[in-house]
Protein backbone atom coordinates (compact mmCIF):
# COMPACT_ATOMS: atom_id res chain seq x y z
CA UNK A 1 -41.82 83.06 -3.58
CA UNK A 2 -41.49 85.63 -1.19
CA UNK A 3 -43.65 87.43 1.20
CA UNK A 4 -41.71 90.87 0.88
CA UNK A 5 -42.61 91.51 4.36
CA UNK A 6 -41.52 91.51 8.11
CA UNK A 7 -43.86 89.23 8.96
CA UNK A 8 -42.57 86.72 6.52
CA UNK A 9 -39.62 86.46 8.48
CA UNK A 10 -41.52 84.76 11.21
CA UNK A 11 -43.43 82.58 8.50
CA UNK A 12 -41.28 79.42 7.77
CA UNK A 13 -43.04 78.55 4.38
CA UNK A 14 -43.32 80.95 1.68
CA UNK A 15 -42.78 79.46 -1.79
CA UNK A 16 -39.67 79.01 -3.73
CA UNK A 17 -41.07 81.24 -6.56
CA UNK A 18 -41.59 85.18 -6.38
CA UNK A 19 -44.29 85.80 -4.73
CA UNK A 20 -46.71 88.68 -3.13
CA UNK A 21 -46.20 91.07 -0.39
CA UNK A 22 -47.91 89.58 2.69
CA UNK A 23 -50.62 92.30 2.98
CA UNK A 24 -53.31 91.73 5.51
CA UNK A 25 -56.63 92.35 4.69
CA UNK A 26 -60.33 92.00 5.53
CA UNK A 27 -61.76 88.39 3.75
CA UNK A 28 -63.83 90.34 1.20
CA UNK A 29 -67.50 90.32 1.45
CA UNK A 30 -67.20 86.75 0.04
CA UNK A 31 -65.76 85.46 3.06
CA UNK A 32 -62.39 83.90 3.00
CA UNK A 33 -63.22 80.79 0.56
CA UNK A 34 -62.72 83.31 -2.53
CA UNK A 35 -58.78 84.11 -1.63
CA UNK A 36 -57.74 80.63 -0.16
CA UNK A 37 -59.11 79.34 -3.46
CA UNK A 38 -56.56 81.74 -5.25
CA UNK A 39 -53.71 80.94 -2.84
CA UNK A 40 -54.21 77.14 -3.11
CA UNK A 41 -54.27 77.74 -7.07
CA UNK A 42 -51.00 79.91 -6.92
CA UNK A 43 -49.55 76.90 -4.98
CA UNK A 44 -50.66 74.51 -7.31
CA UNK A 45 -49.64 76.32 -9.89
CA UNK A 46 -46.07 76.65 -8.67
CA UNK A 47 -45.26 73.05 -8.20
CA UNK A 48 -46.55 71.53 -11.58
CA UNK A 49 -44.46 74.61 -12.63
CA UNK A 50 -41.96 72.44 -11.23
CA UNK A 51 -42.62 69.00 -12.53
CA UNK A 52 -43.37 70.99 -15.94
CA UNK A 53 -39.04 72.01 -15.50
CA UNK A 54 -38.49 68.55 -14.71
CA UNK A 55 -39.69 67.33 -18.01
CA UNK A 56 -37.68 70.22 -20.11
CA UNK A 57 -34.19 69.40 -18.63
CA UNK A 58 -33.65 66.53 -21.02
CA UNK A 59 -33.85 69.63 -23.55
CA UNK A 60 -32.32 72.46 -21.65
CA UNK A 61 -30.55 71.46 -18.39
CA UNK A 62 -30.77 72.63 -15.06
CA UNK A 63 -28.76 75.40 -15.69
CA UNK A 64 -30.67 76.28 -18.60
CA UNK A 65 -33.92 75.59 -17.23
CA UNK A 66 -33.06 78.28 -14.93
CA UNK A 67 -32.20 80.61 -16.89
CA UNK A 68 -35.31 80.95 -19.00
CA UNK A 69 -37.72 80.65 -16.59
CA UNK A 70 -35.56 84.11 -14.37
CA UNK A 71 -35.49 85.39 -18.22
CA UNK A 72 -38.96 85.06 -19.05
CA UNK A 73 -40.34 86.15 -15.57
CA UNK A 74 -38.18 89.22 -15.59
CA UNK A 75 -39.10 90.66 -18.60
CA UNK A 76 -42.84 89.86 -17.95
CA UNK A 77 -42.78 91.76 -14.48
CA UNK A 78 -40.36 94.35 -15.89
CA UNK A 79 -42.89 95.07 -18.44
CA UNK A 80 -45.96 95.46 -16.26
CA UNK A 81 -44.29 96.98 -12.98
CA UNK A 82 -41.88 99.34 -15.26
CA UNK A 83 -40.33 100.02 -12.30
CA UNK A 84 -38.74 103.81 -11.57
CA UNK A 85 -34.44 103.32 -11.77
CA UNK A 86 -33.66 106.66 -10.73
CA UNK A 87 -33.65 107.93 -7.14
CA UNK A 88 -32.73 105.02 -5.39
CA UNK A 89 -29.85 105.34 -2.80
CA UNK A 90 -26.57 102.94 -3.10
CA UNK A 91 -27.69 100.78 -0.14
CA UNK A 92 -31.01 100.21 -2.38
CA UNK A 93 -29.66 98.89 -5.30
CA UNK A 94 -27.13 96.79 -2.84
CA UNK A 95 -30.20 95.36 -1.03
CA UNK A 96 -31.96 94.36 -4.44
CA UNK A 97 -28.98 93.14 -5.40
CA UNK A 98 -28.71 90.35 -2.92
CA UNK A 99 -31.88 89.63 -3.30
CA UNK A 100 -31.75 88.54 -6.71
CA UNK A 101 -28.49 86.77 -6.18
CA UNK A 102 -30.42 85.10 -3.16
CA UNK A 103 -33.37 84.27 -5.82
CA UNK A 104 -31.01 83.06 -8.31
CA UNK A 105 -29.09 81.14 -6.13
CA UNK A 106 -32.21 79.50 -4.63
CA UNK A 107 -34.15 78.48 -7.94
CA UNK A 108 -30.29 77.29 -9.16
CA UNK A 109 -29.87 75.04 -6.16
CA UNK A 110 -33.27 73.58 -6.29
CA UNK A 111 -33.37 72.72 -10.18
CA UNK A 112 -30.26 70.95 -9.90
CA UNK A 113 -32.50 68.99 -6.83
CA UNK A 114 -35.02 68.49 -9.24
CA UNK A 115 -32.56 66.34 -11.53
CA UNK A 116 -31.99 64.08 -8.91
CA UNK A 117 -34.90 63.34 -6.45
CA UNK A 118 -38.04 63.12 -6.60
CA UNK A 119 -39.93 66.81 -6.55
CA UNK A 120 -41.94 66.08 -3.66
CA UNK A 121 -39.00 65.26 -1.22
CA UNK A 122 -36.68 68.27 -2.85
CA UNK A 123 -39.66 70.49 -1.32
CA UNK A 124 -39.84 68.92 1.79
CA UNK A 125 -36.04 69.57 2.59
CA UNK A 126 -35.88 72.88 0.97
CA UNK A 127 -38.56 74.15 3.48
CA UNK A 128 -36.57 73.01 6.61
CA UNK A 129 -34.18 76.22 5.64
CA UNK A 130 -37.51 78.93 5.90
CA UNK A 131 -38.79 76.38 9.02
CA UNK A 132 -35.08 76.84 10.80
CA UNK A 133 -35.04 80.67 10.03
CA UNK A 134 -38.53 80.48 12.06
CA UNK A 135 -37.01 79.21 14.96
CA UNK A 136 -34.40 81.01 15.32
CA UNK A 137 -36.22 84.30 15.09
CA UNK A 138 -39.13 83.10 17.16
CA UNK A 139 -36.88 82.07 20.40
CA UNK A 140 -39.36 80.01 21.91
CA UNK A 141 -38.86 77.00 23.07
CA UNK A 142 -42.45 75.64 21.37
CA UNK A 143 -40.93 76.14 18.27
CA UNK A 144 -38.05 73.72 19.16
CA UNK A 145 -40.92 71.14 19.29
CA UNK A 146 -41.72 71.88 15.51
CA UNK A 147 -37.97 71.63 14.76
CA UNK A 148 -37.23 68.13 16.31
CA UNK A 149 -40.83 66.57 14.31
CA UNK A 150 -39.65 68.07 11.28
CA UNK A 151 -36.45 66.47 11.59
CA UNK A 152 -37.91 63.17 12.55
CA UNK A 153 -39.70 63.59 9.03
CA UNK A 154 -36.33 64.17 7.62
CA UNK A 155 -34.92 61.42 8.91
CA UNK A 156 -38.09 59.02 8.25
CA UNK A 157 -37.99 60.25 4.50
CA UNK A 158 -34.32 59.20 4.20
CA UNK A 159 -34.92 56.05 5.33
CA UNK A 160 -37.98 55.27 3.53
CA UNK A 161 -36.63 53.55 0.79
CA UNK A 162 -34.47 51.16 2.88
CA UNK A 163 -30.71 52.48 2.40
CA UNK A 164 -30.57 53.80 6.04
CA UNK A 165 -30.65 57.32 6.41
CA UNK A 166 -30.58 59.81 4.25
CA UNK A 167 -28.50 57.55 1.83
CA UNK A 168 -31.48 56.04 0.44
CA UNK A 169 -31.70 59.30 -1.82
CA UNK A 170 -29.25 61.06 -4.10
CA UNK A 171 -26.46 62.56 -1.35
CA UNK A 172 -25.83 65.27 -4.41
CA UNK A 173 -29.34 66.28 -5.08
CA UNK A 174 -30.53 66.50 -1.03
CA UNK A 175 -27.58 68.62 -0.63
CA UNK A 176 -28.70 71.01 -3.58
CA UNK A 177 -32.42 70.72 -1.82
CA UNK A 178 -30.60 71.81 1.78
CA UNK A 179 -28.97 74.49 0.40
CA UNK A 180 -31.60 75.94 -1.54
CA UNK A 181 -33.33 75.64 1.89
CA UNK A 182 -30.49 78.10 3.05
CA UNK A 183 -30.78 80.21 -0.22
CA UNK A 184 -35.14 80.14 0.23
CA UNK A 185 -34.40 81.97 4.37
CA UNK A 186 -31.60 84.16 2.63
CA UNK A 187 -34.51 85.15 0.45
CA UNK A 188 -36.87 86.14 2.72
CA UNK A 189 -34.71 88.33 4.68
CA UNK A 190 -34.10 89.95 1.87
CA UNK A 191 -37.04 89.78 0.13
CA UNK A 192 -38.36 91.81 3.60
CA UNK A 193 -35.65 94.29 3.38
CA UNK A 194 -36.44 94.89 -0.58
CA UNK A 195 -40.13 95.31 0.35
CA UNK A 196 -39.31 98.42 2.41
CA UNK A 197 -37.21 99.93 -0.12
CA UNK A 198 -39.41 99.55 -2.74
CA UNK A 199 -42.84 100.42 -3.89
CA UNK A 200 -45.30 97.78 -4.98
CA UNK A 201 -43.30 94.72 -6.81
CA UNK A 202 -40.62 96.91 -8.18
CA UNK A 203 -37.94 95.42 -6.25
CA UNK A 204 -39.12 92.12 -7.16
CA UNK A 205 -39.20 92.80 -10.67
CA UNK A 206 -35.35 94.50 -10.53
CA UNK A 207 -34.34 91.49 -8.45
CA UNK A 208 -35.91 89.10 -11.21
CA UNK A 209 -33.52 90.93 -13.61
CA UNK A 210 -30.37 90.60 -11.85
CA UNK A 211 -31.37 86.87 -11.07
CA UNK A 212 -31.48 86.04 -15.13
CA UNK A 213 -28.65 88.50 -15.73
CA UNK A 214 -26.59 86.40 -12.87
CA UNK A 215 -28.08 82.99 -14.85
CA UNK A 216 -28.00 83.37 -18.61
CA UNK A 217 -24.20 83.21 -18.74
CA UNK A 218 -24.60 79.39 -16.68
CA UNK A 219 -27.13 78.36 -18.61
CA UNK A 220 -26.09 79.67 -22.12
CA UNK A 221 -22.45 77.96 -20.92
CA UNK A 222 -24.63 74.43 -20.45
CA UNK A 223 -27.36 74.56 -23.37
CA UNK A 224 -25.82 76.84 -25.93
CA UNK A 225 -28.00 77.09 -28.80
CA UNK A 226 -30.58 74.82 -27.29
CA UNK A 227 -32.29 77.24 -25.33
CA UNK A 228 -33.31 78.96 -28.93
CA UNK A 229 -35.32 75.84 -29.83
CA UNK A 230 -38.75 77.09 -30.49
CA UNK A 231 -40.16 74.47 -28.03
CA UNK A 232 -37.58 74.73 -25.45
CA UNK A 233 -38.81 78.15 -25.55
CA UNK A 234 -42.63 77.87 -24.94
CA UNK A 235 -41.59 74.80 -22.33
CA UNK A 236 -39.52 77.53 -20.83
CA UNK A 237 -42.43 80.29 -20.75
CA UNK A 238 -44.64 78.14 -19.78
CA UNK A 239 -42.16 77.20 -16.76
CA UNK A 240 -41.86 80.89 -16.22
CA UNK A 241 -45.69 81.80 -15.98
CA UNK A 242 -46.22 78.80 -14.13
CA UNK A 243 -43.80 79.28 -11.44
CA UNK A 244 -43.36 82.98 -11.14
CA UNK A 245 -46.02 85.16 -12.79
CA UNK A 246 -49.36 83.68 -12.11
CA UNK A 247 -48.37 82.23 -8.74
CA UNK A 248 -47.51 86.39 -7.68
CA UNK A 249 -50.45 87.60 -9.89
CA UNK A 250 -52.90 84.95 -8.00
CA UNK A 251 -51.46 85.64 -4.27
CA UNK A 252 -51.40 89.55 -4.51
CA UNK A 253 -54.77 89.38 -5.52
CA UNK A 254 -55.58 86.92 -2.47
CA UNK A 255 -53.80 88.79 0.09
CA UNK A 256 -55.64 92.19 -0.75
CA UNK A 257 -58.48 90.09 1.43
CA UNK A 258 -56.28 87.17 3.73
CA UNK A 259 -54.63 87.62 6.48
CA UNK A 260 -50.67 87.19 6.36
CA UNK A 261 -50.86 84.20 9.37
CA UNK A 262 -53.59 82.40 7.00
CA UNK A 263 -51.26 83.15 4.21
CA UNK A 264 -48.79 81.28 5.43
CA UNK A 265 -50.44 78.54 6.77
CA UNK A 266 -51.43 77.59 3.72
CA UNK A 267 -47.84 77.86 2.25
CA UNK A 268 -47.17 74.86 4.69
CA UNK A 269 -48.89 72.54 2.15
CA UNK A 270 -46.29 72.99 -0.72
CA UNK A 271 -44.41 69.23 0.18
CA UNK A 272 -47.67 68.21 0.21
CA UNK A 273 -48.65 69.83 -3.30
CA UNK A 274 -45.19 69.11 -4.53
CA UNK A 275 -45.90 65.31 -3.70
CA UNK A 276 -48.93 65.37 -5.88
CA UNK A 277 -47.51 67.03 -8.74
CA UNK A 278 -44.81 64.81 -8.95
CA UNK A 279 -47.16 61.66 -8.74
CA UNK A 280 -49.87 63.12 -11.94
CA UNK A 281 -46.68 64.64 -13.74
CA UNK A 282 -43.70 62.75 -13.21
CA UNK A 283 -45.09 59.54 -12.11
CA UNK A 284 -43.10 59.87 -9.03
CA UNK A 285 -45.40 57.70 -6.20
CA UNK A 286 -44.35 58.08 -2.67
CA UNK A 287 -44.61 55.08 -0.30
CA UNK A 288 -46.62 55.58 3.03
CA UNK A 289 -43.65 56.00 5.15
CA UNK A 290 -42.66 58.95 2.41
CA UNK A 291 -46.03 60.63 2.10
CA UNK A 292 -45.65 60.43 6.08
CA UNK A 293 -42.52 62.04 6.20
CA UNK A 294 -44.02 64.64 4.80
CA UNK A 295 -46.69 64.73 6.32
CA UNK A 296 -44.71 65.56 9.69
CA UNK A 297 -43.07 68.25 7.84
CA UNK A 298 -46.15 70.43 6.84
CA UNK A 299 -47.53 69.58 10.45
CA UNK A 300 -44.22 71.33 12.12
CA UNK A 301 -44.53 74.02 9.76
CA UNK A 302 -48.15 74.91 10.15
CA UNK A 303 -47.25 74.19 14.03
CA UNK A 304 -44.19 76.83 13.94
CA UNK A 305 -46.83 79.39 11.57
CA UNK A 306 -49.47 78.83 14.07
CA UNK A 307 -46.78 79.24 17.30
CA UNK A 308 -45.64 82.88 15.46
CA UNK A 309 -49.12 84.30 14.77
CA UNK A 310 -50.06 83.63 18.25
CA UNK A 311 -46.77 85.70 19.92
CA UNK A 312 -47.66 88.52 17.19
CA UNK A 313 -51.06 88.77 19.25
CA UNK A 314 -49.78 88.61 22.09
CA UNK A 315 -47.71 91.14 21.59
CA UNK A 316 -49.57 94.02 20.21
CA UNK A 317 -51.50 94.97 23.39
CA UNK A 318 -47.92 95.44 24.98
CA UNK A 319 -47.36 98.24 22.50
């Protein structure tokens, strides 16, 4: 879910799963078909992840959900990163720290989402937090532009189905989506700071550890002995890989050859991927006023990506 990098700051979509550092790179001598096909798959990947938790909550809960999917992940990227614990300074540790209480704070607010609308809109309002962290970085007055279509989006979704509004959906569950929107920009920054501090996906995997350390208590509280089911248990890894590990494994591998900008570009179409997962999974079909809600969201992302990557140029012959 992250781009662990400064540039991701200016990037309003990266996913809400770990994710790669946003490494630029030549497009390999296959041109750049060969990476977006691995960042498209991550993406994919990521949000039938998603519907995939949807259909284990009847078993596990939110909560509990949660907590095996930050459990599984950890000890899968603890195992192959084995990162080094020793010679880190205090403000190190308190910089992972926050970031896996901004990671587990995130994925908590957005399965609870999950529960109660539809997957498809829950990623559509959790990007708005990464989209408003955009524009208030950028400070251009273009990227205000991206900001009032993706609230007309917004406000088009939560009227689609009639109720006036955003009334029309679960108030509870687009206020978990919101503030994992909040949680999603919280991770960035510090997913950014964390990639300074620390070499290769170590801080991501120690972050992924104090995220499930943070979570097993909640979800052990809400599912008990449920979450030792056998089945809950491969539903649960499966969540994990998923959502976390082959998403990261597909996009570090992509970004070794993709530019960042492109990189995030393409992170623009997770409503849109969302949407579709939800409709093959979860049988959850949008109406034509939803699907172009979102629509105008991914359009004022990619718009607010595009608006970033074009100051960055700008900018580096006044260096």
């Amino acid at each position: 879910m992250t781009t662990p990098d400064a540039s991701a700051v200016a990037a309003p979509v990266v996913s809400s799963q770990p994710r790669s550092d946003a490494g630029a790179g030549g497009s390999g001598r296959f041109g750049p078909l060969g990476p977006v096909g691995l960042v498209l798959a991550g993406g994919v990947s990521v949000q039938f992840g998603g519907a995939l938790a949807v259909t284990l909550m009847p078993r596990a809960g939110a909560l509990g959900v949660v907590a095996l999917r930050l459990l599984v992940a950890a000890v899968v990227l603890l195992v192959v990163c084995r990162p080094r614990l020793r010679g880190h300074s205090r403000a190190d540790w308190g910089t992972v720290v926050a970031f896996g209480v901004a990671m587990s704070a995130m994925n908590g607010l957005f399965y609870q989402a999950l529960d109660r609308i539809p997957l498809g809109v829950a990623v559509t309002l959790e990007v708005l937090g990464p989209l408003a962290l955009s524009v208030v970085v950028s400070r251009r007055a273009l990227n205000l532009v991206w900001a009032a279509l993706a609230l007309a989006g917004v406000f088009l979704l939560g009227g689609a189905g009639g109720g006036g509004g955003l009334g029309a959906l679960d108030p509870v569950g687009v206020a978990f989506a919101l503030g994992a929107g909040v949680m999603w920009a919280a991770y960035i920054v510090f997913s950014a700071r964390t990639g300074r501090r620390f070499p290769q996906a170590d801080g991501l995997a120690l972050a992924m550890a104090v995220g499930a350390l943070l979570f097993l208590p909640l979800g052990l509280a809400e599912s008990g002995t449920k979450l030792a089911d056998p089945v809950t248990l491969g539903l649960g890894a499966g969540v994990a890989v998923l959502s976390s590990v082959l998403p990261y494994t597909l996009e570090l591998l992509a970004l070794r050859r993709l530019p960042a900008s492109t990189f995030a570009v393409m992170m623009s179409l997770e409503p849109a991927l969302a949407a579709t997962a939800g409709f093959l999974v979860l049988d959850q079909a949008l109406s034509a006023v939803q699907a172009a809600a979102i629509a105008l969201v991914v359009a004022a992302s990619m718009g607010a990506v595009r608006t970033q990557v074009g100051r960055a140029k700008t900018a580096v012959p006044e260096a």
